[in-house]
PDB file of N, CA and C in Angstrom:
ATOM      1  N   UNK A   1      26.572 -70.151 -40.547  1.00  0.00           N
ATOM      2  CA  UNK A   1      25.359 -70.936 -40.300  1.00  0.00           C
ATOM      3  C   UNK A   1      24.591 -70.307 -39.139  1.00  0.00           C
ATOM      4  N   UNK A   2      23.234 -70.336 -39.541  1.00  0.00           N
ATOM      5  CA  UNK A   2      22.213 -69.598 -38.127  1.00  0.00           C
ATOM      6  C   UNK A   2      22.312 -70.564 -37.176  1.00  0.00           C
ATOM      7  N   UNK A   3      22.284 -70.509 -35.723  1.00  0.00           N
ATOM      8  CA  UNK A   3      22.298 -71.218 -34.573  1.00  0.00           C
ATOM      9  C   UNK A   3      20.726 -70.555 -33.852  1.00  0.00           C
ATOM     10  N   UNK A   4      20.558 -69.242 -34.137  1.00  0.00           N
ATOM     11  CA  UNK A   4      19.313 -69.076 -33.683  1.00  0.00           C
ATOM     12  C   UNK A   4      17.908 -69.369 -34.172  1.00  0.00           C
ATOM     13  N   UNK A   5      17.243 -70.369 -33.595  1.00  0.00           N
ATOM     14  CA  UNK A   5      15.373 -70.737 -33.969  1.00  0.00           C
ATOM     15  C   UNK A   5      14.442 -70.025 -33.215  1.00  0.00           C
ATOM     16  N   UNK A   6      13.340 -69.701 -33.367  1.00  0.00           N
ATOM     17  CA  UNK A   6      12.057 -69.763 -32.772  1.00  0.00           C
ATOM     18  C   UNK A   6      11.082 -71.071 -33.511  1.00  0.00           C
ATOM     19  N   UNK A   7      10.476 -71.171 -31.828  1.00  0.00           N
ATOM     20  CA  UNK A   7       9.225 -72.112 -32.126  1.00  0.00           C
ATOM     21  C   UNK A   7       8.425 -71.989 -33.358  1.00  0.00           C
ATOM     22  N   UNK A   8       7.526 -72.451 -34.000  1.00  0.00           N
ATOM     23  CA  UNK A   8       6.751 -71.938 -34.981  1.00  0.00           C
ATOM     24  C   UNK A   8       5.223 -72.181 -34.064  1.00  0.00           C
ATOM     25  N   UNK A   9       4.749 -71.073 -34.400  1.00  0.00           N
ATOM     26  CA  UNK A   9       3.284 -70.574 -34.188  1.00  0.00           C
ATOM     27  C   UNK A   9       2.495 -72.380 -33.894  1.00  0.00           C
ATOM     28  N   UNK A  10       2.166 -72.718 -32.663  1.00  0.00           N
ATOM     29  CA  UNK A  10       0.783 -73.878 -33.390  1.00  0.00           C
ATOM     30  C   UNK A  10       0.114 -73.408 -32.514  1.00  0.00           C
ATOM     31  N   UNK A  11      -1.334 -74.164 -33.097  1.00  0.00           N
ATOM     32  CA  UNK A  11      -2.508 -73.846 -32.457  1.00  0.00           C
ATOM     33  C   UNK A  11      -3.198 -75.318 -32.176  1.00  0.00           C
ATOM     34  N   UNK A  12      -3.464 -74.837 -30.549  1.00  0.00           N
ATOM     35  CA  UNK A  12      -3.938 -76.161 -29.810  1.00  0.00           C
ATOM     36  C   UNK A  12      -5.214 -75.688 -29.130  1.00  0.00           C
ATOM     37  N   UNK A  13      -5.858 -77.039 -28.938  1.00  0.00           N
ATOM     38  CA  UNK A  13      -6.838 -77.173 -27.887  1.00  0.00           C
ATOM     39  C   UNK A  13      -6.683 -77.269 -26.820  1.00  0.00           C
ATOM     40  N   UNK A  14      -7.755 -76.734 -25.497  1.00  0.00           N
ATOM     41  CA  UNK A  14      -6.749 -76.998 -24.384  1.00  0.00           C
ATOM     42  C   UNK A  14      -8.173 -76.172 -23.366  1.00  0.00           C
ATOM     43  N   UNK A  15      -8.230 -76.826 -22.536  1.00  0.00           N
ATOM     44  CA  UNK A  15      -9.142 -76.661 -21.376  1.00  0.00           C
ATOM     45  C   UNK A  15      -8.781 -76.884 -19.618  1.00  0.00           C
ATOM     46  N   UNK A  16      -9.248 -76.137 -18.833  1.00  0.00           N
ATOM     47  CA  UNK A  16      -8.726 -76.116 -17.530  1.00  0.00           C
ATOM     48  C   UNK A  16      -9.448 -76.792 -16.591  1.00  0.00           C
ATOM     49  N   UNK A  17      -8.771 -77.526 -15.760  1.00  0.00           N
ATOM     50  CA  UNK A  17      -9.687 -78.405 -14.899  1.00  0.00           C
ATOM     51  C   UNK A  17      -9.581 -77.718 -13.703  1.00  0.00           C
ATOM     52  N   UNK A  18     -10.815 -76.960 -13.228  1.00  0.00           N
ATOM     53  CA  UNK A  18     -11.233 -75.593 -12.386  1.00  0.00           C
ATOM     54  C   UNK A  18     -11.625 -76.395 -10.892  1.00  0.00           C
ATOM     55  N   UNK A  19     -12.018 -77.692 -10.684  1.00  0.00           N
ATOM     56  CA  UNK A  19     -12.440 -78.554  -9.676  1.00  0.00           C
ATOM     57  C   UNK A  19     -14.012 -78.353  -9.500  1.00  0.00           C
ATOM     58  N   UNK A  20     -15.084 -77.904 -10.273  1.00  0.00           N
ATOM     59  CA  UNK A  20     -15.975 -77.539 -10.908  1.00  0.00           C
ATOM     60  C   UNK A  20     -16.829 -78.905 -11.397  1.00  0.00           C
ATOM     61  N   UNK A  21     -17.004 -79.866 -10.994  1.00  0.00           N
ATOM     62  CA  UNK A  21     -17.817 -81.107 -11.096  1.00  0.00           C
ATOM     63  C   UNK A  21     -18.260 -81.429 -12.702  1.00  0.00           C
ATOM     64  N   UNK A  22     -19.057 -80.033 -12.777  1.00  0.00           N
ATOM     65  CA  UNK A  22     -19.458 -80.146 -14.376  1.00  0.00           C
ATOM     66  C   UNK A  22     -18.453 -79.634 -15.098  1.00  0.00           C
ATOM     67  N   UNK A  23     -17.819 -78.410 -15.192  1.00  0.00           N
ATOM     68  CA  UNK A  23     -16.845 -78.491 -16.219  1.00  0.00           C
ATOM     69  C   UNK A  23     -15.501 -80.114 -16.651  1.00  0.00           C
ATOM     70  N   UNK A  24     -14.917 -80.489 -15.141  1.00  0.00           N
ATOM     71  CA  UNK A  24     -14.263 -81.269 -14.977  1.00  0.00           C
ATOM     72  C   UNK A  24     -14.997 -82.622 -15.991  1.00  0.00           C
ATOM     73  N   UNK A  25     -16.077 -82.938 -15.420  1.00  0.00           N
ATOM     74  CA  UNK A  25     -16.937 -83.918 -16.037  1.00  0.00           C
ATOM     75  C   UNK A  25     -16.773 -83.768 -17.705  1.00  0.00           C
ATOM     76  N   UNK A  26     -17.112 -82.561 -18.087  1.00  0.00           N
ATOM     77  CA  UNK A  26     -17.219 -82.205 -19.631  1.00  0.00           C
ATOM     78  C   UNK A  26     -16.152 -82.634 -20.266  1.00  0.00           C
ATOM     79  N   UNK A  27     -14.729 -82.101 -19.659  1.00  0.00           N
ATOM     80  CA  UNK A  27     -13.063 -82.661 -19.867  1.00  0.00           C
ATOM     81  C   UNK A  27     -12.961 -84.013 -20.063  1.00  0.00           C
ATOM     82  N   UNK A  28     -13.411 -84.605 -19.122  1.00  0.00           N
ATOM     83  CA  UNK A  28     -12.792 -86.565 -19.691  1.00  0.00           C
ATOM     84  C   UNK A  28     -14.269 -86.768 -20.357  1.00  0.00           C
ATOM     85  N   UNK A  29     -14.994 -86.783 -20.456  1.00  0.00           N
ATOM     86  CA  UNK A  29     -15.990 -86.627 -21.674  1.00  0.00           C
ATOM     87  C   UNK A  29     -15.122 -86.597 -23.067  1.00  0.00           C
ATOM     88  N   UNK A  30     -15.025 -84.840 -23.139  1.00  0.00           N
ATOM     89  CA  UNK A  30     -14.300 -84.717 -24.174  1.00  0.00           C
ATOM     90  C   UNK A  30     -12.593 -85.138 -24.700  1.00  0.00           C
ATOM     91  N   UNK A  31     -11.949 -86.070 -23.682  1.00  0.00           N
ATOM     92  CA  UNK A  31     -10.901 -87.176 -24.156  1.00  0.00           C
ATOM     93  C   UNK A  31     -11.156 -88.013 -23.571  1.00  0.00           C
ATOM     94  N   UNK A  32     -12.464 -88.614 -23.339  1.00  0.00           N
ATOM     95  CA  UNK A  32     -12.514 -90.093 -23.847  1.00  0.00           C
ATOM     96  C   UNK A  32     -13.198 -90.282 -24.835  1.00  0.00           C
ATOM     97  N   UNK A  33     -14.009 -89.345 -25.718  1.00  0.00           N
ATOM     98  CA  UNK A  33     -14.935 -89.300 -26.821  1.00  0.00           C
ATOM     99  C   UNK A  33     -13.508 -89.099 -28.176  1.00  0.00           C
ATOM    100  N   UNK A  34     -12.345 -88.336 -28.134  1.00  0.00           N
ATOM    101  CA  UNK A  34     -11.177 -88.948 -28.120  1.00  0.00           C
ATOM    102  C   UNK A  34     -10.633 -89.440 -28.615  1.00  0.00           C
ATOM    103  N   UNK A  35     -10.226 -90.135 -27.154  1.00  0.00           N
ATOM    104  CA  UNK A  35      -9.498 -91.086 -27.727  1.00  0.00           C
ATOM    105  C   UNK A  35      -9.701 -92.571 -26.490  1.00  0.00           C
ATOM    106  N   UNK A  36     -11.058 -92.519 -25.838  1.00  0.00           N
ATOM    107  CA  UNK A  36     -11.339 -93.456 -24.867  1.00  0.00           C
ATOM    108  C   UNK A  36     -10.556 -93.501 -23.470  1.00  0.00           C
ATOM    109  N   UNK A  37     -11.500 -94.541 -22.460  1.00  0.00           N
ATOM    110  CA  UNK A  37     -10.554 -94.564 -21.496  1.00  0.00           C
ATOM    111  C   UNK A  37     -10.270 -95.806 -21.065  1.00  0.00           C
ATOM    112  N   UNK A  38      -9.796 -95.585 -20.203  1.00  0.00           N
ATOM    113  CA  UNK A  38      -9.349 -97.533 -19.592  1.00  0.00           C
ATOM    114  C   UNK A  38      -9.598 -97.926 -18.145  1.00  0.00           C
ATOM    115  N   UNK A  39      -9.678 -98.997 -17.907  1.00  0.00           N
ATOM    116  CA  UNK A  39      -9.515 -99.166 -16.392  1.00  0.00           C
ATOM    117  C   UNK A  39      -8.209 -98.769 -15.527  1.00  0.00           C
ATOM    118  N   UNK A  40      -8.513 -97.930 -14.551  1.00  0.00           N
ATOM    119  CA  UNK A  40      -6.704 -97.562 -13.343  1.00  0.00           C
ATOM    120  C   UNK A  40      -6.555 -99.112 -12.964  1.00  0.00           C
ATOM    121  N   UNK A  41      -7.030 -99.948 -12.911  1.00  0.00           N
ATOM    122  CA  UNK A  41      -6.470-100.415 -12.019  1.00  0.00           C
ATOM    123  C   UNK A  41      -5.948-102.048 -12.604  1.00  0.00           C
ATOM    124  N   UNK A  42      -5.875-101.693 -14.140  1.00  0.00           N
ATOM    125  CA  UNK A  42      -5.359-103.057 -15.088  1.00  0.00           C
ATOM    126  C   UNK A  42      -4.316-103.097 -14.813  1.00  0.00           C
ATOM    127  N   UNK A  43      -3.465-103.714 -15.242  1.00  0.00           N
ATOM    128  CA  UNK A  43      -2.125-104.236 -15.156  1.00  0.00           C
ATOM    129  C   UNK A  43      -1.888-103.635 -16.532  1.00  0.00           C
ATOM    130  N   UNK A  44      -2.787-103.494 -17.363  1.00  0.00           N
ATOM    131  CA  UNK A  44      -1.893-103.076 -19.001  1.00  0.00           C
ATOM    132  C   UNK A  44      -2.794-101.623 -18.994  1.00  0.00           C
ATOM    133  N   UNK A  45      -1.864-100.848 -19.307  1.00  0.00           N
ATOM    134  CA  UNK A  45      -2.039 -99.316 -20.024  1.00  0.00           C
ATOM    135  C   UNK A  45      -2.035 -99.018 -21.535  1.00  0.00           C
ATOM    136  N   UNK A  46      -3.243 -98.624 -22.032  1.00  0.00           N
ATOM    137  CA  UNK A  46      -3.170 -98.145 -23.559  1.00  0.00           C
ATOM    138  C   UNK A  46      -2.133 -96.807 -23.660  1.00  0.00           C
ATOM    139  N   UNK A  47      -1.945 -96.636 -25.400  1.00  0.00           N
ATOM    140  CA  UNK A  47      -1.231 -95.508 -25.266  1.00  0.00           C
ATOM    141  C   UNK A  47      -1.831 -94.217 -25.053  1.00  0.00           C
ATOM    142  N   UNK A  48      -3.311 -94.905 -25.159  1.00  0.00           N
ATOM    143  CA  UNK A  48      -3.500 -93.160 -25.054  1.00  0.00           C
ATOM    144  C   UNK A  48      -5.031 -93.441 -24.139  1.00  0.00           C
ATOM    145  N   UNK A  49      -5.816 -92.753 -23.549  1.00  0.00           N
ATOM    146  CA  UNK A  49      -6.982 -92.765 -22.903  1.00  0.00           C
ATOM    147  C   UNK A  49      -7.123 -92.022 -21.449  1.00  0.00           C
ATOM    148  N   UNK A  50      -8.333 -91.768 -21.305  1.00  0.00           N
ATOM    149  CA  UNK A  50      -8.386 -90.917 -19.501  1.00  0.00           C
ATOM    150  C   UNK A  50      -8.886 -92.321 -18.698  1.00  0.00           C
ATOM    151  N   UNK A  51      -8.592 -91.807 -17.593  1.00  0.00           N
ATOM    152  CA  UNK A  51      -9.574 -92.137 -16.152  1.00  0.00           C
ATOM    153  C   UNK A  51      -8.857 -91.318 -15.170  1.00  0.00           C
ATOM    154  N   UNK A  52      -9.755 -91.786 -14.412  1.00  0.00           N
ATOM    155  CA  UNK A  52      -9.614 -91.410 -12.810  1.00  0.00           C
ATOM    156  C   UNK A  52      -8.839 -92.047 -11.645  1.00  0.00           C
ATOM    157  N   UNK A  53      -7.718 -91.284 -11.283  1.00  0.00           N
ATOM    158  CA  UNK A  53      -7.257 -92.349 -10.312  1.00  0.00           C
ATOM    159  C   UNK A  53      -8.009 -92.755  -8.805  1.00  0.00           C
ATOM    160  N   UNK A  54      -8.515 -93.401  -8.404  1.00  0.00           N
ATOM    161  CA  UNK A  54      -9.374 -93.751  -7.491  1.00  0.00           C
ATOM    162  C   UNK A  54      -8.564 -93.511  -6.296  1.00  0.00           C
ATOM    163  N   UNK A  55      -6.917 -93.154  -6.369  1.00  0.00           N
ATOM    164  CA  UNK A  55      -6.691 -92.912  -4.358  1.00  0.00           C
ATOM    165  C   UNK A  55      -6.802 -91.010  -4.857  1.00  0.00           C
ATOM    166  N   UNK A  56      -6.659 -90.322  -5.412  1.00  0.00           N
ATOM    167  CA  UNK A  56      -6.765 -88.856  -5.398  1.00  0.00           C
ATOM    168  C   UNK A  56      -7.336 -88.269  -6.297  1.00  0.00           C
ATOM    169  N   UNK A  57      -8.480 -88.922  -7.121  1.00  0.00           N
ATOM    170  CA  UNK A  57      -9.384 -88.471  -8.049  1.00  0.00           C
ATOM    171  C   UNK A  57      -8.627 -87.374  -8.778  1.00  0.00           C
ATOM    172  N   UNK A  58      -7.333 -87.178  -9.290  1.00  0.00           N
ATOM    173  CA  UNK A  58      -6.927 -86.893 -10.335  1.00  0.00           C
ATOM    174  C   UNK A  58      -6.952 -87.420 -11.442  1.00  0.00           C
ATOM    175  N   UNK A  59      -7.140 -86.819 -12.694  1.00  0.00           N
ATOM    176  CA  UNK A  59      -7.354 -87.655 -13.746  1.00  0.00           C
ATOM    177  C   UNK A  59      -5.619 -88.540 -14.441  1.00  0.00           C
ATOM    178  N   UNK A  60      -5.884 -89.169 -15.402  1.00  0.00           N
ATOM    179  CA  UNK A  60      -4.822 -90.351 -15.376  1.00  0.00           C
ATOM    180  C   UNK A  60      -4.741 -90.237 -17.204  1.00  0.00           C
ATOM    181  N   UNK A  61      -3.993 -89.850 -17.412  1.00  0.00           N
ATOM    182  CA  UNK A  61      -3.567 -89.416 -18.906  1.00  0.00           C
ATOM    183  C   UNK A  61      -2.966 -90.294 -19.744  1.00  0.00           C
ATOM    184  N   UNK A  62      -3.355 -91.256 -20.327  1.00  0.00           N
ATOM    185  CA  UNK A  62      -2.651 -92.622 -20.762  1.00  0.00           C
ATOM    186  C   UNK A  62      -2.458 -91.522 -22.200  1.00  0.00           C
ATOM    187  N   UNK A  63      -0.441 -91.884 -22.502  1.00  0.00           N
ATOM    188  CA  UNK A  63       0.081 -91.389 -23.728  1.00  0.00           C
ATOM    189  C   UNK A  63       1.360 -92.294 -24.065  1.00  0.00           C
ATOM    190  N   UNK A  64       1.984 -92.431 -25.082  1.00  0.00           N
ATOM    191  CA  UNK A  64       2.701 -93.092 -25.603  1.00  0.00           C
ATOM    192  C   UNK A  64       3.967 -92.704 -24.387  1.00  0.00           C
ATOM    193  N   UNK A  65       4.378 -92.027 -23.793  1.00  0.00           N
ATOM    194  CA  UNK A  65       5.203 -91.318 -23.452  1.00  0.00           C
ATOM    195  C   UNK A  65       4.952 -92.847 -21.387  1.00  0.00           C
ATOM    196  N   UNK A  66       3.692 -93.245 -21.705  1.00  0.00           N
ATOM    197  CA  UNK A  66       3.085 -93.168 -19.903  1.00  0.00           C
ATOM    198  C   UNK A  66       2.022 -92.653 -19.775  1.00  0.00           C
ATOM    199  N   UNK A  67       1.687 -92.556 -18.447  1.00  0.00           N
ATOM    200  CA  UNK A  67       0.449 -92.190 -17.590  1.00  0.00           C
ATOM    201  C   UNK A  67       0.782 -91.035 -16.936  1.00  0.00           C
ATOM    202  N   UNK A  68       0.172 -89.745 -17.376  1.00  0.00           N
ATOM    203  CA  UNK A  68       0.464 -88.447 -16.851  1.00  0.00           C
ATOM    204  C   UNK A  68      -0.767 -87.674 -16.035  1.00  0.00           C
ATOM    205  N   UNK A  69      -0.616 -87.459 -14.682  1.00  0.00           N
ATOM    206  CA  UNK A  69      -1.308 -86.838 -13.575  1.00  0.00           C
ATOM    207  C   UNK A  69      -2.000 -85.377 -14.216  1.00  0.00           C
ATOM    208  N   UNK A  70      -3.181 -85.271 -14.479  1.00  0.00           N
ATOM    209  CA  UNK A  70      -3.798 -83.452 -14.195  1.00  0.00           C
ATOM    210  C   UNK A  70      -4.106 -83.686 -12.865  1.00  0.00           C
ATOM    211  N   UNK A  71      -3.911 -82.013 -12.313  1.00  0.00           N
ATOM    212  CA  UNK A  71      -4.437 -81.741 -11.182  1.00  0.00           C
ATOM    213  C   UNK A  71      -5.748 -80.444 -11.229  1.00  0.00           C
ATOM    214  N   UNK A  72      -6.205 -79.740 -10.328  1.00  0.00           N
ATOM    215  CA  UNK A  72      -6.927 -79.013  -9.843  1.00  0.00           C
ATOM    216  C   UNK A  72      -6.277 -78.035 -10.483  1.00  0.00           C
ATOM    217  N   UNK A  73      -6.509 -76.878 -11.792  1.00  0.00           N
ATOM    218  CA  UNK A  73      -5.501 -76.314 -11.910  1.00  0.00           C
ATOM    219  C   UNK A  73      -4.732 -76.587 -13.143  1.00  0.00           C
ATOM    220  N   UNK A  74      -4.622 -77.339 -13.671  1.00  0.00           N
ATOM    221  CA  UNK A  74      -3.977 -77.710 -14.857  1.00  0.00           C
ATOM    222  C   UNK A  74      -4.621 -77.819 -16.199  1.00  0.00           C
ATOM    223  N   UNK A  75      -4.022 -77.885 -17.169  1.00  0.00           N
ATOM    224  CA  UNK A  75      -4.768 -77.834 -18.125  1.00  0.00           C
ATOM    225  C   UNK A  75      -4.328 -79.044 -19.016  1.00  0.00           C
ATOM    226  N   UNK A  76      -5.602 -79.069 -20.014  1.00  0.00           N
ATOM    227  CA  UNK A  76      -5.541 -80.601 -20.330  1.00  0.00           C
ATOM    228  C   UNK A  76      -5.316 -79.798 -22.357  1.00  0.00           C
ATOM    229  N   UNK A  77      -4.596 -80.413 -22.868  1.00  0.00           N
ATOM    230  CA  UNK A  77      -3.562 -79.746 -23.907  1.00  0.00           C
ATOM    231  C   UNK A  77      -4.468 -81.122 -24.809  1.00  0.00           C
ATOM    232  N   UNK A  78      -4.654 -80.761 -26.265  1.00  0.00           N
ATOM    233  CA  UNK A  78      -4.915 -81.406 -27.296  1.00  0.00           C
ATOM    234  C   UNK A  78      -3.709 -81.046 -28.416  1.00  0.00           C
ATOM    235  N   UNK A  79      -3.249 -81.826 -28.912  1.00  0.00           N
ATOM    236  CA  UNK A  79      -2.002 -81.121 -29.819  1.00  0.00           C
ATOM    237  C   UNK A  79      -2.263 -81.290 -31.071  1.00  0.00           C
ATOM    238  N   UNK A  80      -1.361 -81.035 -32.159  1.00  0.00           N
ATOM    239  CA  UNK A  80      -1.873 -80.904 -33.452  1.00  0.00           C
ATOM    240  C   UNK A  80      -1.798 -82.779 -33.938  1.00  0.00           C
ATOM    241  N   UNK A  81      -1.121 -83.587 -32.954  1.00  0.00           N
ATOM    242  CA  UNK A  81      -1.281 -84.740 -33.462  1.00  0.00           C
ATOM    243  C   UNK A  81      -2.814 -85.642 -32.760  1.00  0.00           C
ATOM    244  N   UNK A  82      -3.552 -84.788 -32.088  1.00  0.00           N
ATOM    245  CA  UNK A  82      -4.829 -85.146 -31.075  1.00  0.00           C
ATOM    246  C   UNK A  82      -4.232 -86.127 -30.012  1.00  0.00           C
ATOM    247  N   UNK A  83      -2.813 -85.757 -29.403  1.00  0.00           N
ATOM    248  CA  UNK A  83      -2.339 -86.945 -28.511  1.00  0.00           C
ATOM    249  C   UNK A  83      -3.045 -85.509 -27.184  1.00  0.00           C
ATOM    250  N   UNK A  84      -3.506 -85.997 -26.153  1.00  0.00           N
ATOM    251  CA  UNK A  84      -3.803 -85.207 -24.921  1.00  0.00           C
ATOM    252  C   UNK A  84      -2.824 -85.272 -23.880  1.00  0.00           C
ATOM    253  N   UNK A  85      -2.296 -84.441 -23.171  1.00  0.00           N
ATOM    254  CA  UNK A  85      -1.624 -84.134 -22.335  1.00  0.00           C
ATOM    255  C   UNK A  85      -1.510 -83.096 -21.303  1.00  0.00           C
ATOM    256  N   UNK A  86      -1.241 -83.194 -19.932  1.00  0.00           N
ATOM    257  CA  UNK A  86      -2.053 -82.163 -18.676  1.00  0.00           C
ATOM    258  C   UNK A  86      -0.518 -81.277 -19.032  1.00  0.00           C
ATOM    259  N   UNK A  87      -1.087 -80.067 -18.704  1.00  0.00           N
ATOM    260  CA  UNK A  87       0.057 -78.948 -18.117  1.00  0.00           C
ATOM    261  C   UNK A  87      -0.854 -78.191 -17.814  1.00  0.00           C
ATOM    262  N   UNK A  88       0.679 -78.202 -16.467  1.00  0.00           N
ATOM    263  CA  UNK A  88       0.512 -77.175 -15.327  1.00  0.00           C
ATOM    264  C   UNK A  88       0.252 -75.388 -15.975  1.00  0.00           C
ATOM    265  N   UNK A  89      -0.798 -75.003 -14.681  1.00  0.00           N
ATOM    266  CA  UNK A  89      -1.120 -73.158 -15.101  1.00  0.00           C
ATOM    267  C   UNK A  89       0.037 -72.361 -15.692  1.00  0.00           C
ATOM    268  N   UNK A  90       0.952 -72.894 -14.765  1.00  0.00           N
ATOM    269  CA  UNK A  90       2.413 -71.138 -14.959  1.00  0.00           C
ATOM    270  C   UNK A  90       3.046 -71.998 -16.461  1.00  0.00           C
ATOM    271  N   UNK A  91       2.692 -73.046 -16.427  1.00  0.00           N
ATOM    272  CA  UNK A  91       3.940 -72.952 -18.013  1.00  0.00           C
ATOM    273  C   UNK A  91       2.792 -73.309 -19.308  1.00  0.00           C
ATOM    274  N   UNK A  92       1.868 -73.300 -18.956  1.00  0.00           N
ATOM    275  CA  UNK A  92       0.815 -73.106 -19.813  1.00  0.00           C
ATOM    276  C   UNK A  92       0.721 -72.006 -20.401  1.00  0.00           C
ATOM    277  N   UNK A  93       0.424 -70.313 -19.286  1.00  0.00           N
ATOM    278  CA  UNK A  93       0.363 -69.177 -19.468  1.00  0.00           C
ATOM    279  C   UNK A  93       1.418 -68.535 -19.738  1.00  0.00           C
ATOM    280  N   UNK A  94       2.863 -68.955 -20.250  1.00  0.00           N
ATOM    281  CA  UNK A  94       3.768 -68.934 -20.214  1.00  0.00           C
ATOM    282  C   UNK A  94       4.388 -69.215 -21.988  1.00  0.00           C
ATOM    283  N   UNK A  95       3.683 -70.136 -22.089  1.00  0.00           N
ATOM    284  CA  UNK A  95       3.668 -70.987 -23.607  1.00  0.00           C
ATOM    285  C   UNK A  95       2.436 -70.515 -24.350  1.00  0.00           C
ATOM    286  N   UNK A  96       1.522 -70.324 -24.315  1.00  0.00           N
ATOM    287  CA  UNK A  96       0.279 -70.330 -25.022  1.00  0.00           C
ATOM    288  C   UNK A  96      -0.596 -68.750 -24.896  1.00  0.00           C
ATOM    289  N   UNK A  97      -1.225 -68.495 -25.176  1.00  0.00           N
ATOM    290  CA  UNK A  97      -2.138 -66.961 -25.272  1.00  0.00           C
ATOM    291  C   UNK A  97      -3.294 -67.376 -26.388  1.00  0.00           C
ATOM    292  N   UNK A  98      -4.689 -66.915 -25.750  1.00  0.00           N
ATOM    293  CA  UNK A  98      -5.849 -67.289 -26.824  1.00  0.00           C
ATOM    294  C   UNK A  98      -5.535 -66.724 -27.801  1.00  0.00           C
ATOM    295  N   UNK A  99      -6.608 -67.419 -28.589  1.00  0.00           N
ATOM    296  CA  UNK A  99      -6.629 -67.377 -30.330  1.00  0.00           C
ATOM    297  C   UNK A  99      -8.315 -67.046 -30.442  1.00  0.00           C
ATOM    298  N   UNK A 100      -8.647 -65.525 -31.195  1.00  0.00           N
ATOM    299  CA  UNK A 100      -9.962 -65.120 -31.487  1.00  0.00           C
ATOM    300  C   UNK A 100     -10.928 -66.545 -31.947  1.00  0.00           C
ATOM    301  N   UNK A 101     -11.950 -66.765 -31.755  1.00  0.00           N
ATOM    302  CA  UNK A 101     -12.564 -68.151 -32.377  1.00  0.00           C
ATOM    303  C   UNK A 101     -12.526 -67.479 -34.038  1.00  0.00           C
ATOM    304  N   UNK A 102     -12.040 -68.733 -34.688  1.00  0.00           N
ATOM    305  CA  UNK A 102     -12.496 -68.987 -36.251  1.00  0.00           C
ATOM    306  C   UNK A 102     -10.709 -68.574 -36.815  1.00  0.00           C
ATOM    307  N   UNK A 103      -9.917 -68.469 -35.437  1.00  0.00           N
ATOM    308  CA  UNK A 103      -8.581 -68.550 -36.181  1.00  0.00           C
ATOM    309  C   UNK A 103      -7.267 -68.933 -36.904  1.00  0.00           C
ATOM    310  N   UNK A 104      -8.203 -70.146 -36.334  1.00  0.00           N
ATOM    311  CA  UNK A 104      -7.406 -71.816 -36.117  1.00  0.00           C
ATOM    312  C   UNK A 104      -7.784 -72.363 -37.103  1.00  0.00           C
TER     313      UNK A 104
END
């Protein structure tokens, strides 16, 4: 029996939050258009939606999983199921390499 796998090839969306006002802006734009966002400061969390956390203006990643931190630096991941999720630069560049446009 084989014990050895590789991953299989996917192809994701995925943008970097540079601390860049307008690009940053464009990012929760484009996941809350999405999948919406919510208020930080409810008592109830959807499974999925952005905001902003108001003590360190990092953004606030509502996913089935919880509420996951992007920072300055990170990248904001669309997956093949459209759930959004931040990862960090080094295991981003690590995991992923562009795709020519029209390859996907």
């Amino acid at each position: 029996m084989n014990d050895l796998f590789r991953k299989r090839p996917v192809t994701i969306k995925a943008r970097q939050l540079d601390g860049n006002p307008v690009n940053d802006y464009d990012i929760y734009l484009w996941i809350e258009g999405c999948v919406g966002s919510f208020n930080p400061l409810s008592k109830e969390i959807p499974d999925s939606g952005v905001s902003v956390d108001p003590s360190d203006g990092s953004f606030m990643i509502a996913t089935p999983k919880g509420v996951m931190h992007a920072y300055r630096g990170d990248w904001i991941i669309r997956d093949m199921a459209g759930e959004f999720y931040p990862c960090r630069d080094d295991i981003f560049r690590q995991t992923y390499e562009p795709v020519e446009d029209g390859a996907a």
